[in-house]
Protein backbone atom coordinates (compact mmCIF):
# COMPACT_ATOMS: atom_id res chain seq x y z
CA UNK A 1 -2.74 -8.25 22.63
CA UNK A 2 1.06 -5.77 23.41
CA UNK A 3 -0.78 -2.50 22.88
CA UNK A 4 2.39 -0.92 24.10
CA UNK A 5 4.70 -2.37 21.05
CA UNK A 6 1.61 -1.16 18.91
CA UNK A 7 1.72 2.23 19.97
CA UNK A 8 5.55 2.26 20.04
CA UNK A 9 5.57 0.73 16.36
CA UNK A 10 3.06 3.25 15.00
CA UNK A 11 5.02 6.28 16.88
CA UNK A 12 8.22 5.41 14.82
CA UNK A 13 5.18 5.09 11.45
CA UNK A 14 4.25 8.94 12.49
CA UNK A 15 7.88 9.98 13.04
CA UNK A 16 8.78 8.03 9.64
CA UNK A 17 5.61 9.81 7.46
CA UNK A 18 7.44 13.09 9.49
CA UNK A 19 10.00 12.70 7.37
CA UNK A 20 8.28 12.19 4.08
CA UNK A 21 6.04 15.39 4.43
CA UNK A 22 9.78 17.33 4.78
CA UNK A 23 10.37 15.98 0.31
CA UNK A 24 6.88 17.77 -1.14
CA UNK A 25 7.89 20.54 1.69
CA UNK A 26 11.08 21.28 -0.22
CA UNK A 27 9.46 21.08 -3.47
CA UNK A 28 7.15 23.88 -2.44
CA UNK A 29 10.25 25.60 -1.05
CA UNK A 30 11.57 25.32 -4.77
CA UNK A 31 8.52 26.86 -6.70
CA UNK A 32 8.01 29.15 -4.04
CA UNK A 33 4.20 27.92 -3.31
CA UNK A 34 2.45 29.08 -0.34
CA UNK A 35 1.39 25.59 0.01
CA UNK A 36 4.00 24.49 1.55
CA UNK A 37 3.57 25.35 5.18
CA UNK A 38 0.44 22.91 5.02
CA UNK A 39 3.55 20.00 5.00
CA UNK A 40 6.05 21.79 7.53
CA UNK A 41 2.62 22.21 9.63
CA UNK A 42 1.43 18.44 9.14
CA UNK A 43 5.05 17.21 9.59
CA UNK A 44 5.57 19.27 12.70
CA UNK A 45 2.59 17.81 14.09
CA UNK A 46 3.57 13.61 13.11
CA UNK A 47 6.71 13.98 14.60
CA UNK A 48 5.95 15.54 17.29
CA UNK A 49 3.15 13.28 18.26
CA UNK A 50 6.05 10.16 17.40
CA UNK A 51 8.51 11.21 19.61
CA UNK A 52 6.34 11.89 22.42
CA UNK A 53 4.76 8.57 22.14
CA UNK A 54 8.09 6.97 21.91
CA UNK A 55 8.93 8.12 24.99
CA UNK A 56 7.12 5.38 26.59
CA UNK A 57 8.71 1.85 25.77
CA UNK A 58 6.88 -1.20 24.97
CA UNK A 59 6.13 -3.27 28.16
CA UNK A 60 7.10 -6.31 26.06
CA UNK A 61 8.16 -7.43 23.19
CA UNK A 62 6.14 -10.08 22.24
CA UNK A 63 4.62 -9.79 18.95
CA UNK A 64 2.77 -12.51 16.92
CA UNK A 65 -0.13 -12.20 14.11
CA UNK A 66 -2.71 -10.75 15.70
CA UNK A 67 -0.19 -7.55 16.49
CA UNK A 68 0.86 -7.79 13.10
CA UNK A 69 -2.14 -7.32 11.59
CA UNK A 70 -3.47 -4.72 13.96
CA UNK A 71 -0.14 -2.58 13.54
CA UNK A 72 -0.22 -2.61 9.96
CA UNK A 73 -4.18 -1.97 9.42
CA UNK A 74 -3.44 1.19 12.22
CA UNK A 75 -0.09 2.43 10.80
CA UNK A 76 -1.80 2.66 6.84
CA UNK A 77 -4.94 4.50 8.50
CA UNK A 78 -2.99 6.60 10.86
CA UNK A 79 -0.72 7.65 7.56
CA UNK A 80 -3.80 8.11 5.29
CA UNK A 81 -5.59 10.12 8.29
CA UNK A 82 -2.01 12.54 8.29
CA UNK A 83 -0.91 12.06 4.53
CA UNK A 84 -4.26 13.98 3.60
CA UNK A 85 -4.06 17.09 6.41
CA UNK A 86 -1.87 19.07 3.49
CA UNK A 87 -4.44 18.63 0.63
CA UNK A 88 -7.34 19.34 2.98
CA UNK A 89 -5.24 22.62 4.92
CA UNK A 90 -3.68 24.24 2.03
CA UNK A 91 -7.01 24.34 0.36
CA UNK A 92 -6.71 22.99 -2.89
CA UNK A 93 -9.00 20.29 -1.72
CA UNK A 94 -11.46 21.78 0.67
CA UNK A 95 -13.04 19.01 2.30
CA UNK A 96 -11.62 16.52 4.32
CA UNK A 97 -13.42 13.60 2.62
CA UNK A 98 -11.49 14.10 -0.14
CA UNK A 99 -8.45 14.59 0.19
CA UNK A 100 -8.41 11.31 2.53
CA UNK A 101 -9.86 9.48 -0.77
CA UNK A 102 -7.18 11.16 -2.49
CA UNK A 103 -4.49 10.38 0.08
CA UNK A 104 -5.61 6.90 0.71
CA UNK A 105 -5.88 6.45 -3.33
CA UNK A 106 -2.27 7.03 -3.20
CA UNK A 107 -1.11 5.09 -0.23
CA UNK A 108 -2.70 2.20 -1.64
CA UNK A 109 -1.30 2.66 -4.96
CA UNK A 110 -5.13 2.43 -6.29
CA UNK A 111 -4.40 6.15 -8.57
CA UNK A 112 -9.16 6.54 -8.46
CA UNK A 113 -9.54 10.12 -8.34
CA UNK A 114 -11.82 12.57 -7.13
CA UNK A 115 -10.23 15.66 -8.77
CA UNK A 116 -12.02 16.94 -12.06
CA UNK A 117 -8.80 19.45 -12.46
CA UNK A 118 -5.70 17.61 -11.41
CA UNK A 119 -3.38 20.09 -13.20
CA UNK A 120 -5.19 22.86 -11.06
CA UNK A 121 -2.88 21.51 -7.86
CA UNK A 122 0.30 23.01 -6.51
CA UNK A 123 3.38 21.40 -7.34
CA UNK A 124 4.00 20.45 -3.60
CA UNK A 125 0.56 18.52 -3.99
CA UNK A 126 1.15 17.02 -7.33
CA UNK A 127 4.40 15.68 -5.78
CA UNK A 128 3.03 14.24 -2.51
CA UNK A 129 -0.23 12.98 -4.39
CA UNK A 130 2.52 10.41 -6.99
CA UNK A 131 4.94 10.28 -4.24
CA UNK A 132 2.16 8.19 -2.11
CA UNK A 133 2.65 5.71 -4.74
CA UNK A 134 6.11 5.19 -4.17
CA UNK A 135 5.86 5.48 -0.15
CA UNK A 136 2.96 2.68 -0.58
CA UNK A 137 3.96 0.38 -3.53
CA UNK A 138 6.48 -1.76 -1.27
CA UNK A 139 5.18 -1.01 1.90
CA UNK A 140 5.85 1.08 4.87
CA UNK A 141 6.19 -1.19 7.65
CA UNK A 142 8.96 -2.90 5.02
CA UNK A 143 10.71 0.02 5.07
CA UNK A 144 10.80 0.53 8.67
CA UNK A 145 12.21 -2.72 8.91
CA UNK A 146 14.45 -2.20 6.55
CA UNK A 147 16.21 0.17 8.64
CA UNK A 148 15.14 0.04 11.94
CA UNK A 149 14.85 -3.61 14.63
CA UNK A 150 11.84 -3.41 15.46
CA UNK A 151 10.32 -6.69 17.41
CA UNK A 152 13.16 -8.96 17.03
CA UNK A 153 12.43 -12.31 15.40
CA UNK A 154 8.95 -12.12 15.02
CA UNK A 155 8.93 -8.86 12.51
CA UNK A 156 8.14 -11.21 9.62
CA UNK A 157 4.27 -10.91 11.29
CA UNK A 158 4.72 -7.28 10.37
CA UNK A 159 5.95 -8.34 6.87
CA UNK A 160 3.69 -10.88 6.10
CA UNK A 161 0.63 -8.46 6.70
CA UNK A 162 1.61 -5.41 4.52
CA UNK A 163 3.34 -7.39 1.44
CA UNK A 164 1.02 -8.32 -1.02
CA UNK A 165 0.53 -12.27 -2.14
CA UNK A 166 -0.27 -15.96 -0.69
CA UNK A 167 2.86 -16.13 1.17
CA UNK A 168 6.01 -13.94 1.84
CA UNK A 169 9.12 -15.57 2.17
CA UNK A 170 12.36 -14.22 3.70
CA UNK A 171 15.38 -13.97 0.90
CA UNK A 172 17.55 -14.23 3.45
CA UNK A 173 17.83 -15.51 6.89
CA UNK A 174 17.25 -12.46 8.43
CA UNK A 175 13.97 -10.34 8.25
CA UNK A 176 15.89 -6.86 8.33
CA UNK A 177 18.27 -8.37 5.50
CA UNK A 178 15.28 -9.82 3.35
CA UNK A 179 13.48 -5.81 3.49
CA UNK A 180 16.44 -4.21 3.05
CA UNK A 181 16.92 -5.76 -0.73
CA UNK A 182 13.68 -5.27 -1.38
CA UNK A 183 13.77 -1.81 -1.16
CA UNK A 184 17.23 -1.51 -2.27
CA UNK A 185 15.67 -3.53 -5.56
CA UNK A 186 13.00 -0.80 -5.74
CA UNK A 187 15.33 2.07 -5.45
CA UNK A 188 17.09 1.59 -8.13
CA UNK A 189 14.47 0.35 -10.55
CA UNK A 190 13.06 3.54 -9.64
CA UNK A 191 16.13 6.00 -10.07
CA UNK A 192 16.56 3.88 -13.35
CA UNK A 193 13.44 4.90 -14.44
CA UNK A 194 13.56 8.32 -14.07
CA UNK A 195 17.05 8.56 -15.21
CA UNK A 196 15.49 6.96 -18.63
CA UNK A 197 12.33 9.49 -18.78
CA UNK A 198 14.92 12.06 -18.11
CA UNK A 199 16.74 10.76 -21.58
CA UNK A 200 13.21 10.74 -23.30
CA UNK A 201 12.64 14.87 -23.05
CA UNK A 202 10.75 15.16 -19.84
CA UNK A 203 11.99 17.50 -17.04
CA UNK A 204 12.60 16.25 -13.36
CA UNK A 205 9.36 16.64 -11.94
CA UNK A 206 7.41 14.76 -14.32
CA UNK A 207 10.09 12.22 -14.72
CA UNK A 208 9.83 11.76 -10.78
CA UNK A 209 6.58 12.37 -10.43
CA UNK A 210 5.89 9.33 -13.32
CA UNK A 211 8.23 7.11 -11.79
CA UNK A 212 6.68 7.36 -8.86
CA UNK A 213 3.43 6.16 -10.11
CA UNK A 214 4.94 3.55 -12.19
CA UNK A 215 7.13 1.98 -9.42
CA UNK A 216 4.04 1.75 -6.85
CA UNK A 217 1.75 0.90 -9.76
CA UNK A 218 -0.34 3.67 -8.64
CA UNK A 219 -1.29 5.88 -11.87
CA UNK A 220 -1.99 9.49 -10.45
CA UNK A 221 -0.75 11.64 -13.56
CA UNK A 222 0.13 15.57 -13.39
CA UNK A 223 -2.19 16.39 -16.59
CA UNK A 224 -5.65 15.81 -16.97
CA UNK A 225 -4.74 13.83 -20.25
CA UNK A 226 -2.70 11.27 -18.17
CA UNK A 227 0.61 9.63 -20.44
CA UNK A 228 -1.64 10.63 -23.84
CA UNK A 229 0.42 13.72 -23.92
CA UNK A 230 3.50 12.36 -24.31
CA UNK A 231 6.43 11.46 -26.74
CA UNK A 232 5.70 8.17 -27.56
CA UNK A 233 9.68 6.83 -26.12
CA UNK A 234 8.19 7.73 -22.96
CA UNK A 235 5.30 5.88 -22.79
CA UNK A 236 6.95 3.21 -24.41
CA UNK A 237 9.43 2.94 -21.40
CA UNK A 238 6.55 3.48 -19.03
CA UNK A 239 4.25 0.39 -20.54
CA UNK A 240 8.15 -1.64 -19.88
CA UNK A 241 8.71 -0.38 -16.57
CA UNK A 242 4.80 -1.44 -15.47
CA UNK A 243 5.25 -5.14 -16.36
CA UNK A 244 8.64 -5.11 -14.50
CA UNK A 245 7.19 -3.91 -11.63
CA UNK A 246 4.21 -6.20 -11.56
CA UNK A 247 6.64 -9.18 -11.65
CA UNK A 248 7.90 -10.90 -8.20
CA UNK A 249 11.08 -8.82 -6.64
CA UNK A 250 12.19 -12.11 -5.70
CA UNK A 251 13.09 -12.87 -9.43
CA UNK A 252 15.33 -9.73 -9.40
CA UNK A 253 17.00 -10.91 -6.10
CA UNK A 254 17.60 -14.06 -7.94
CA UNK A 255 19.31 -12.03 -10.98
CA UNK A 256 21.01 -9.97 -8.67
CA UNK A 257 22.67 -13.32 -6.84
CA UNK A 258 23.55 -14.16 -10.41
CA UNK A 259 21.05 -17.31 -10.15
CA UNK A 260 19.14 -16.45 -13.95
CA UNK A 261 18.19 -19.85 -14.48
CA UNK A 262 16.17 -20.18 -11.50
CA UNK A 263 14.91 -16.65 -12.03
CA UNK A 264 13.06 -17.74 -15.36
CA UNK A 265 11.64 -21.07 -13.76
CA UNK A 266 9.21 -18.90 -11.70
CA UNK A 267 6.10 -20.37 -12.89
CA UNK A 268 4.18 -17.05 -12.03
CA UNK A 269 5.99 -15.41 -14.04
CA UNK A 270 5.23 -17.12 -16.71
CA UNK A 271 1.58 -17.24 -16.89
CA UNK A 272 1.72 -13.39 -15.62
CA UNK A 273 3.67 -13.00 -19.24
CA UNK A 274 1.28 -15.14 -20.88
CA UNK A 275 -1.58 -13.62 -20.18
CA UNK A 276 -0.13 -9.85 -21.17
CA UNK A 277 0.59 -11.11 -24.57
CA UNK A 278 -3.06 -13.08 -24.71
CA UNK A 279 -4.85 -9.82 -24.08
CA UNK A 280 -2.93 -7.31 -25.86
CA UNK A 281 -2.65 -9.75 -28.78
CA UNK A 282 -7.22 -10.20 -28.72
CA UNK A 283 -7.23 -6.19 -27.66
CA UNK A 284 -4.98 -5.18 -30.80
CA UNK A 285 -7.12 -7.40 -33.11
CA UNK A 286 -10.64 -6.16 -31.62
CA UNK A 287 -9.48 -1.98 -31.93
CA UNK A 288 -7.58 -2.12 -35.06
CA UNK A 289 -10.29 -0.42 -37.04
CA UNK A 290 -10.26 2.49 -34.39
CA UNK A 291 -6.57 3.86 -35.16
CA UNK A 292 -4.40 4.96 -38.22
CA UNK A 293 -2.40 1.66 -37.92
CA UNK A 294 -2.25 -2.13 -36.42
CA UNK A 295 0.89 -0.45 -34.97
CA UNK A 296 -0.93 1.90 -33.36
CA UNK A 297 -3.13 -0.32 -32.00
CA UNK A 298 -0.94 -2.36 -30.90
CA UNK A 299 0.82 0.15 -28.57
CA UNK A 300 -1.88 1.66 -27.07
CA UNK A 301 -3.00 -2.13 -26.31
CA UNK A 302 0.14 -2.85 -24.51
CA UNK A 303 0.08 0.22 -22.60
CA UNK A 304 -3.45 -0.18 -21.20
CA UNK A 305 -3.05 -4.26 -20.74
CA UNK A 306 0.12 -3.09 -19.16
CA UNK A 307 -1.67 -0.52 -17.10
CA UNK A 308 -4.69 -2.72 -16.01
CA UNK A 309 -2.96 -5.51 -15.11
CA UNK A 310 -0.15 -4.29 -13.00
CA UNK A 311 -3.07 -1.99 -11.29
CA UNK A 312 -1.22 1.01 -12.21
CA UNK A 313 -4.23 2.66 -14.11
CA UNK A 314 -2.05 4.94 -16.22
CA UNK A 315 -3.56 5.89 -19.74
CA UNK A 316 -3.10 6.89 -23.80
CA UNK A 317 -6.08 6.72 -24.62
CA UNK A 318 -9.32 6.60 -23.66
CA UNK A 319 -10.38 2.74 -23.14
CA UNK A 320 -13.71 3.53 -22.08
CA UNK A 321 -14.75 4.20 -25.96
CA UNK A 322 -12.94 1.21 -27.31
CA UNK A 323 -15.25 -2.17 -28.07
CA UNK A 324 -16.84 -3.77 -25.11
CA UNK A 325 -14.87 -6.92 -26.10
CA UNK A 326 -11.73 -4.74 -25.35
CA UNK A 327 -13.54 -3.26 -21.99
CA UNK A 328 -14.08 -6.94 -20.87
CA UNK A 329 -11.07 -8.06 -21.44
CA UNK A 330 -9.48 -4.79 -19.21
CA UNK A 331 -12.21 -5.53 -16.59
CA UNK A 332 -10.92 -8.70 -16.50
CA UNK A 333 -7.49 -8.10 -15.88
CA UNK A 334 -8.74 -5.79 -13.51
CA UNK A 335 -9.38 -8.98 -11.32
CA UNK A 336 -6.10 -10.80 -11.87
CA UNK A 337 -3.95 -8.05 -11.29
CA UNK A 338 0.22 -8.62 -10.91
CA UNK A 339 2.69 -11.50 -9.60
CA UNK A 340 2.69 -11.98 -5.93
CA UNK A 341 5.24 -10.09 -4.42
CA UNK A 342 5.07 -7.56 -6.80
CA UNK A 343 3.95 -3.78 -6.46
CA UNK A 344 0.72 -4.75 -8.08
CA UNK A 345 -2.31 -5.04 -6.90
CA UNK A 346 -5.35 -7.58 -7.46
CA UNK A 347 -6.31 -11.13 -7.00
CA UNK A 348 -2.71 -12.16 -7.99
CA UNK A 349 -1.73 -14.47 -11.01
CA UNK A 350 -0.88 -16.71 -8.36
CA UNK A 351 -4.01 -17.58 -6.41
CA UNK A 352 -5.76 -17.50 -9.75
CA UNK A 353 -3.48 -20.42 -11.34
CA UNK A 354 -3.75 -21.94 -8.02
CA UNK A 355 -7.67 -22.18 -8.42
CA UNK A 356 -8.15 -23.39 -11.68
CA UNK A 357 -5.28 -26.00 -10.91
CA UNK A 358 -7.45 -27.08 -7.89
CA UNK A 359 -10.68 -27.42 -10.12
CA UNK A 360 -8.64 -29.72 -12.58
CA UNK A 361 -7.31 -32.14 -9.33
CA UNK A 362 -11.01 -31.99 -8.33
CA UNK A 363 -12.24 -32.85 -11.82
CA UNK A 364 -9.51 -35.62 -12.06
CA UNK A 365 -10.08 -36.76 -8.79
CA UNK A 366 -14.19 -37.48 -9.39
CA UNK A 367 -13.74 -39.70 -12.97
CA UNK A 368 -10.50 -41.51 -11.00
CA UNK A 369 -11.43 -41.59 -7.07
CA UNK A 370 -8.86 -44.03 -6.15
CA UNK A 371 -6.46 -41.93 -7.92
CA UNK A 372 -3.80 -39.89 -5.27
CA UNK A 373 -3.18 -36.42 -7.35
CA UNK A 374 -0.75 -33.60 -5.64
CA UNK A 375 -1.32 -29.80 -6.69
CA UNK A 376 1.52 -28.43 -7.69
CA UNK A 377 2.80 -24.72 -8.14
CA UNK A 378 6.31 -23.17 -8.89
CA UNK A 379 7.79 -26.76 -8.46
CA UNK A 380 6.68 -27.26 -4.65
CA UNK A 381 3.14 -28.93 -3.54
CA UNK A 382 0.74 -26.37 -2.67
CA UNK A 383 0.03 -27.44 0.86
CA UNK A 384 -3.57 -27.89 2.65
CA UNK A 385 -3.02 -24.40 4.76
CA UNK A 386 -2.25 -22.62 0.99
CA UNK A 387 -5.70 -24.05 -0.17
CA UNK A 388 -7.27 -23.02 2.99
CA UNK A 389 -5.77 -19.54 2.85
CA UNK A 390 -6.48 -18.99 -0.90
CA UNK A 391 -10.04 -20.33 -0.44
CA UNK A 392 -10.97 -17.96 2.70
CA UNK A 393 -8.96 -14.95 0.72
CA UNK A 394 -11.80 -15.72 -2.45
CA UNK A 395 -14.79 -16.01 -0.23
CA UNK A 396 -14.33 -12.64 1.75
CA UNK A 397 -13.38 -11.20 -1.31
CA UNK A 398 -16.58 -11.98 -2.81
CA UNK A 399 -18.34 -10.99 0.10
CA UNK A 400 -16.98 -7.52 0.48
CA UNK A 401 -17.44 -6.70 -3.38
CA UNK A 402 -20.83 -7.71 -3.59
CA UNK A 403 -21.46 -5.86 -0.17
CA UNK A 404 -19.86 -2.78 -1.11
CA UNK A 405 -21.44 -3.01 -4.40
CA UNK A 406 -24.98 -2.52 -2.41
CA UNK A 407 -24.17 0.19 -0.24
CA UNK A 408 -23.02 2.34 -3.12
CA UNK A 409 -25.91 1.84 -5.38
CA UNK A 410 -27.87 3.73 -3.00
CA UNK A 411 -26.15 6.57 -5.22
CA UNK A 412 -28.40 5.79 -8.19
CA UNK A 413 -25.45 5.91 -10.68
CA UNK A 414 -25.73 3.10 -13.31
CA UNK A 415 -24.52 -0.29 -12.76
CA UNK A 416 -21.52 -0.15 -14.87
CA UNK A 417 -20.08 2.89 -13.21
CA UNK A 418 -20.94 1.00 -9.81
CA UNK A 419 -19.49 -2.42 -11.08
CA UNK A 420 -16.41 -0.79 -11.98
CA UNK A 421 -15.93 1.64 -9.44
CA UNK A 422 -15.98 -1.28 -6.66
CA UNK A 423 -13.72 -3.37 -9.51
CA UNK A 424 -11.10 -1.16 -9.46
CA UNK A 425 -11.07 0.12 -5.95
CA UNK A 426 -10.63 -3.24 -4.17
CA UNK A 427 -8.24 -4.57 -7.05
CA UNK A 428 -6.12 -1.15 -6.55
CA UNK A 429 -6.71 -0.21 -10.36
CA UNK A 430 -7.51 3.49 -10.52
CA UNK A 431 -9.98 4.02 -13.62
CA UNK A 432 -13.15 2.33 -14.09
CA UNK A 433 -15.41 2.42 -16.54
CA UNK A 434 -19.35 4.36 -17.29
CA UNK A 435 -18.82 7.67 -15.04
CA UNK A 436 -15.21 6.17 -13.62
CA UNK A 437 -13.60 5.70 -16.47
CA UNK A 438 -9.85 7.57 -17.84
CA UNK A 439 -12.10 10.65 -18.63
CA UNK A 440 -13.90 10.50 -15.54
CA UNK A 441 -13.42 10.86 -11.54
CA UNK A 442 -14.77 9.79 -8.12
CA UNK A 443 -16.49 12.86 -7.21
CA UNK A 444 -19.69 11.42 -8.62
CA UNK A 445 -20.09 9.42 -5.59
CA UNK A 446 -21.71 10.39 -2.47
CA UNK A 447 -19.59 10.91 0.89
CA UNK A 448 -20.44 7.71 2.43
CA UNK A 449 -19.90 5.71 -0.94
CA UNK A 450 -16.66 7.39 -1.15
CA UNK A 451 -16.18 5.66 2.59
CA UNK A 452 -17.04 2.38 1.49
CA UNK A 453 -14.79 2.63 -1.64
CA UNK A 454 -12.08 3.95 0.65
CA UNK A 455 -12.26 0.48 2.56
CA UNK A 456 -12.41 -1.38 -0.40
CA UNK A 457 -8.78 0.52 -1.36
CA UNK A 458 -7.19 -0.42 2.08
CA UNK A 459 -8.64 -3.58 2.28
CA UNK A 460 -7.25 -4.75 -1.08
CA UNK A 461 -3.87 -3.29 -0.90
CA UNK A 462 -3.24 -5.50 2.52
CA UNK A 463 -4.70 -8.51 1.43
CA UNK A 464 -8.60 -8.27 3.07
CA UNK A 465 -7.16 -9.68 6.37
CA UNK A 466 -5.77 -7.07 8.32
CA UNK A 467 -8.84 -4.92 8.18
CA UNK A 468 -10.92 -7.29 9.19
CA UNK A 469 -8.67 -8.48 11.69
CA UNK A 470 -8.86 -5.50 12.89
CA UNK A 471 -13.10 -5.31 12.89
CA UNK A 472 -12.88 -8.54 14.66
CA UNK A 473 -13.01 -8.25 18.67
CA UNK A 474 -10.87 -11.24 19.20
CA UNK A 475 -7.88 -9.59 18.14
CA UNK A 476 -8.07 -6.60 21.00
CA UNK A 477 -8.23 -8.61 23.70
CA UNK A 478 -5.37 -9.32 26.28
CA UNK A 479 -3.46 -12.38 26.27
């Protein structure tokens, strides 16, 4: 294990997150908000500590997996630790617990809530709180990358443990090259965005502050209502902007490199599509009744499918009175979550299509033994290593549900609230349902549920692995 190129890598993190304290610093500069020395404080203090640790170069650069996977797992607690010093010193959330729920909630794009009064907040703190979304939809360590060498040719460890999916691929040769149209790709979706909510009557902030939470698929609102208060143009754009960002940036590189055709052969994408207009079609049908007309309906079923699916956890309405039908088909979705590669969170439409296309070879392969049958996916054979890797994602998964949804029982809340609350933690949703749900919060919980369920965030935003590489006392050891 290089602990110095650790150190040195999560020194430029703290110097970086320096640097994003300075934008809600200014915005409390512009409403005049005492508030705001809690970010020139906390961003005093990150890039202070960066630069000092800088100071001391990495021994060597070496840097495989293991490193990878320890740097990232560090960097997103190290920024979670920091992001929530502002919330927790300027008062507006008074203990520490939290506002690092809060702040984590946001890194991880996740949008679960412990605040009963979100319009209560500063507007420095609303702004940080959706800006989190942005900072953590495509990454950190991408970002970095994008603009800054870092460890040479083996960086793509680094971007392989942060960006969400099976398997990352570079778009271009070079690692630097393949993060810096990423980001460049979620820039401008983003300014695009807000631009367009600008056009639909809001003011800046909440057209940023929206954005924000659409881009990362996050869902922290500024109103206690969430998007129901809205003109109906914006939230119209909003449920648009949340399916784009669910889908695979590499099918807007492909656009971008004027390669359409290939773009639309993305067989993700296509079953990702497929299943938003299954569930909003079977969601429309099953709430009809409940509003003026199937119109109606149908909107406020494409926003929430929209919302659920792409783990952004935005709402209209409140979904938690609709038909259980409707709630099962959310808490479903809840599971599957967005397209590899995407700003969404979840199990991934991938690995899901993957499975049930590995139960049909198995199927095939039991009536017809002799028979030699290749799983295929997006046009390529899905190799042994993919199964392997899919397969050992599923299984810890399933473990660390199942064993966070013990520990917080010990709360006594009722089993749907519990089910939920782990559902839509680990999956990086934001509302639940029973006490969780759009008209609900986290503060229910206990302080060490709200521990476990802070795992649960951070573990499913990177993918399970990293934390528990970084439980795992292999991966400290030298050499």
């Amino acid at each position: 294990m290089n602990h110095s190129i650790i150190r040195y890598i999560i020194c430029r993190v703290l110097e970086f997150q320096a640097l994003f304290l300075l934008l809600p610093g200014a915005v409390a500069l512009s409403y005049r908000e005492e508030a705001g020395w809690a970010y020139a404080a906390t961003a005093a203090g990150c890039f202070l500590l960066g630069w000092l640790g800088k100071r001391l170069k990495p021994k060597s650069n070496a840097f495989f997996a293991r490193e990878g996977f320890v740097t990232v797992s560090l960097s997103w607690i190290i920024l979670s630790l920091t992001g929530a010093l502002p919330f927790w010193l300027s008062g507006e959330i008074p203990e520490y617990t939290d506002a690092l729920f809060e702040t984590i909630s946001g890194l991880t794009t996740t949008g679960s809530s412990i605040l009963p009064n979100v319009e209560a907040l500063s507007y420095c703190n609303l702004f940080w709180r959706s800006f989190t979304h942005w900072i953590g939809g495509m990454g950190v360590l991408v970002l970095i990358l994008a603009i800054l060498p870092l460890a040479g040719a083996n960086n793509m460890y680094l971007m392989r443990a942060e960006s969400p999916g099976p398997t990352v691929e570079k778009l271009v040769p070079r690692v630097r090259h393949s993060a810096r149209i990423l980001y460049g790709i979620y820039m401008a979706m983003t300014v695009l965005l807000i631009l367009l909510l600008l056009l639909s009557g809001m003011n800046w902030f909440e057209a940023a502050t929206l954005a924000f939470g659409t881009a990362g698929t996050g869902g922290f609102g500024i109103l206690n209502s969430s998007i129901a208060s809205y003109h109906l143009s914006s939230q119209v754009l909003i449920t648009i902007f949340m399916i784009l960002f669910g889908v695979n940036f590499n099918v807007y590189y492909l656009f971008l490199i004027r390669r359409g055709k290939e773009a639309f052969k993305f067989e993700e994408m296509r079953y990702y599509l497929l299943i938003i207009a299954a569930a909003i079609g079977l969601i429309t049908w099953n709430v009809r009744g409940m509003f003026d007309s199937v119109w109606e309906a149908l909107h406020h079923a494409s926003f929430q499918v929209a919302s659920i699916i792409t783990t952004t956890g935005y709402a209209t309405t409140d979904f938690a009175l609709w038909p259980v039908f409707s709630q099962t088909v959310l808490v479903l979705l809840m599971f599957i979550g967005a397209c590899a590669g995407s700003t969404g969170g979840g199990i991934k439409v991938s690995r899901i299509v993957i499975l049930f296309k590995l139960v049909k070879n198995e199927i095939s392969h039991m009536l017809h033994p002799k028979r030699v049958t290749q799983v295929r996916f997006g046009g390529h054979v899905v190799s042994k290593e993919t199964w392997r890797a899919i397969q050992v994602f599923l299984f810890s998964y399933i473990v660390i549900f199942f064993t966070s949804l013990l520990a917080i029982s010990l709360c006594n809340l009722d089993f749907t609230t519990n089910f939920t609350a782990v559902a839509t933690t680990l999956n990086n949703v934001g509302p639940g349902l029973g006490l969780v749900g759009p008209s609900g919060n986290f503060d229910v919980f206990a302080s060490p549920a709200k521990w476990v369920l802070m795992f649960d965030m951070l573990a499913g935003r990177l993918e399970i692995f990293p934390m528990l590489v970084l439980l795992a006392s292999p991966a400290w050891r030298k050499g």
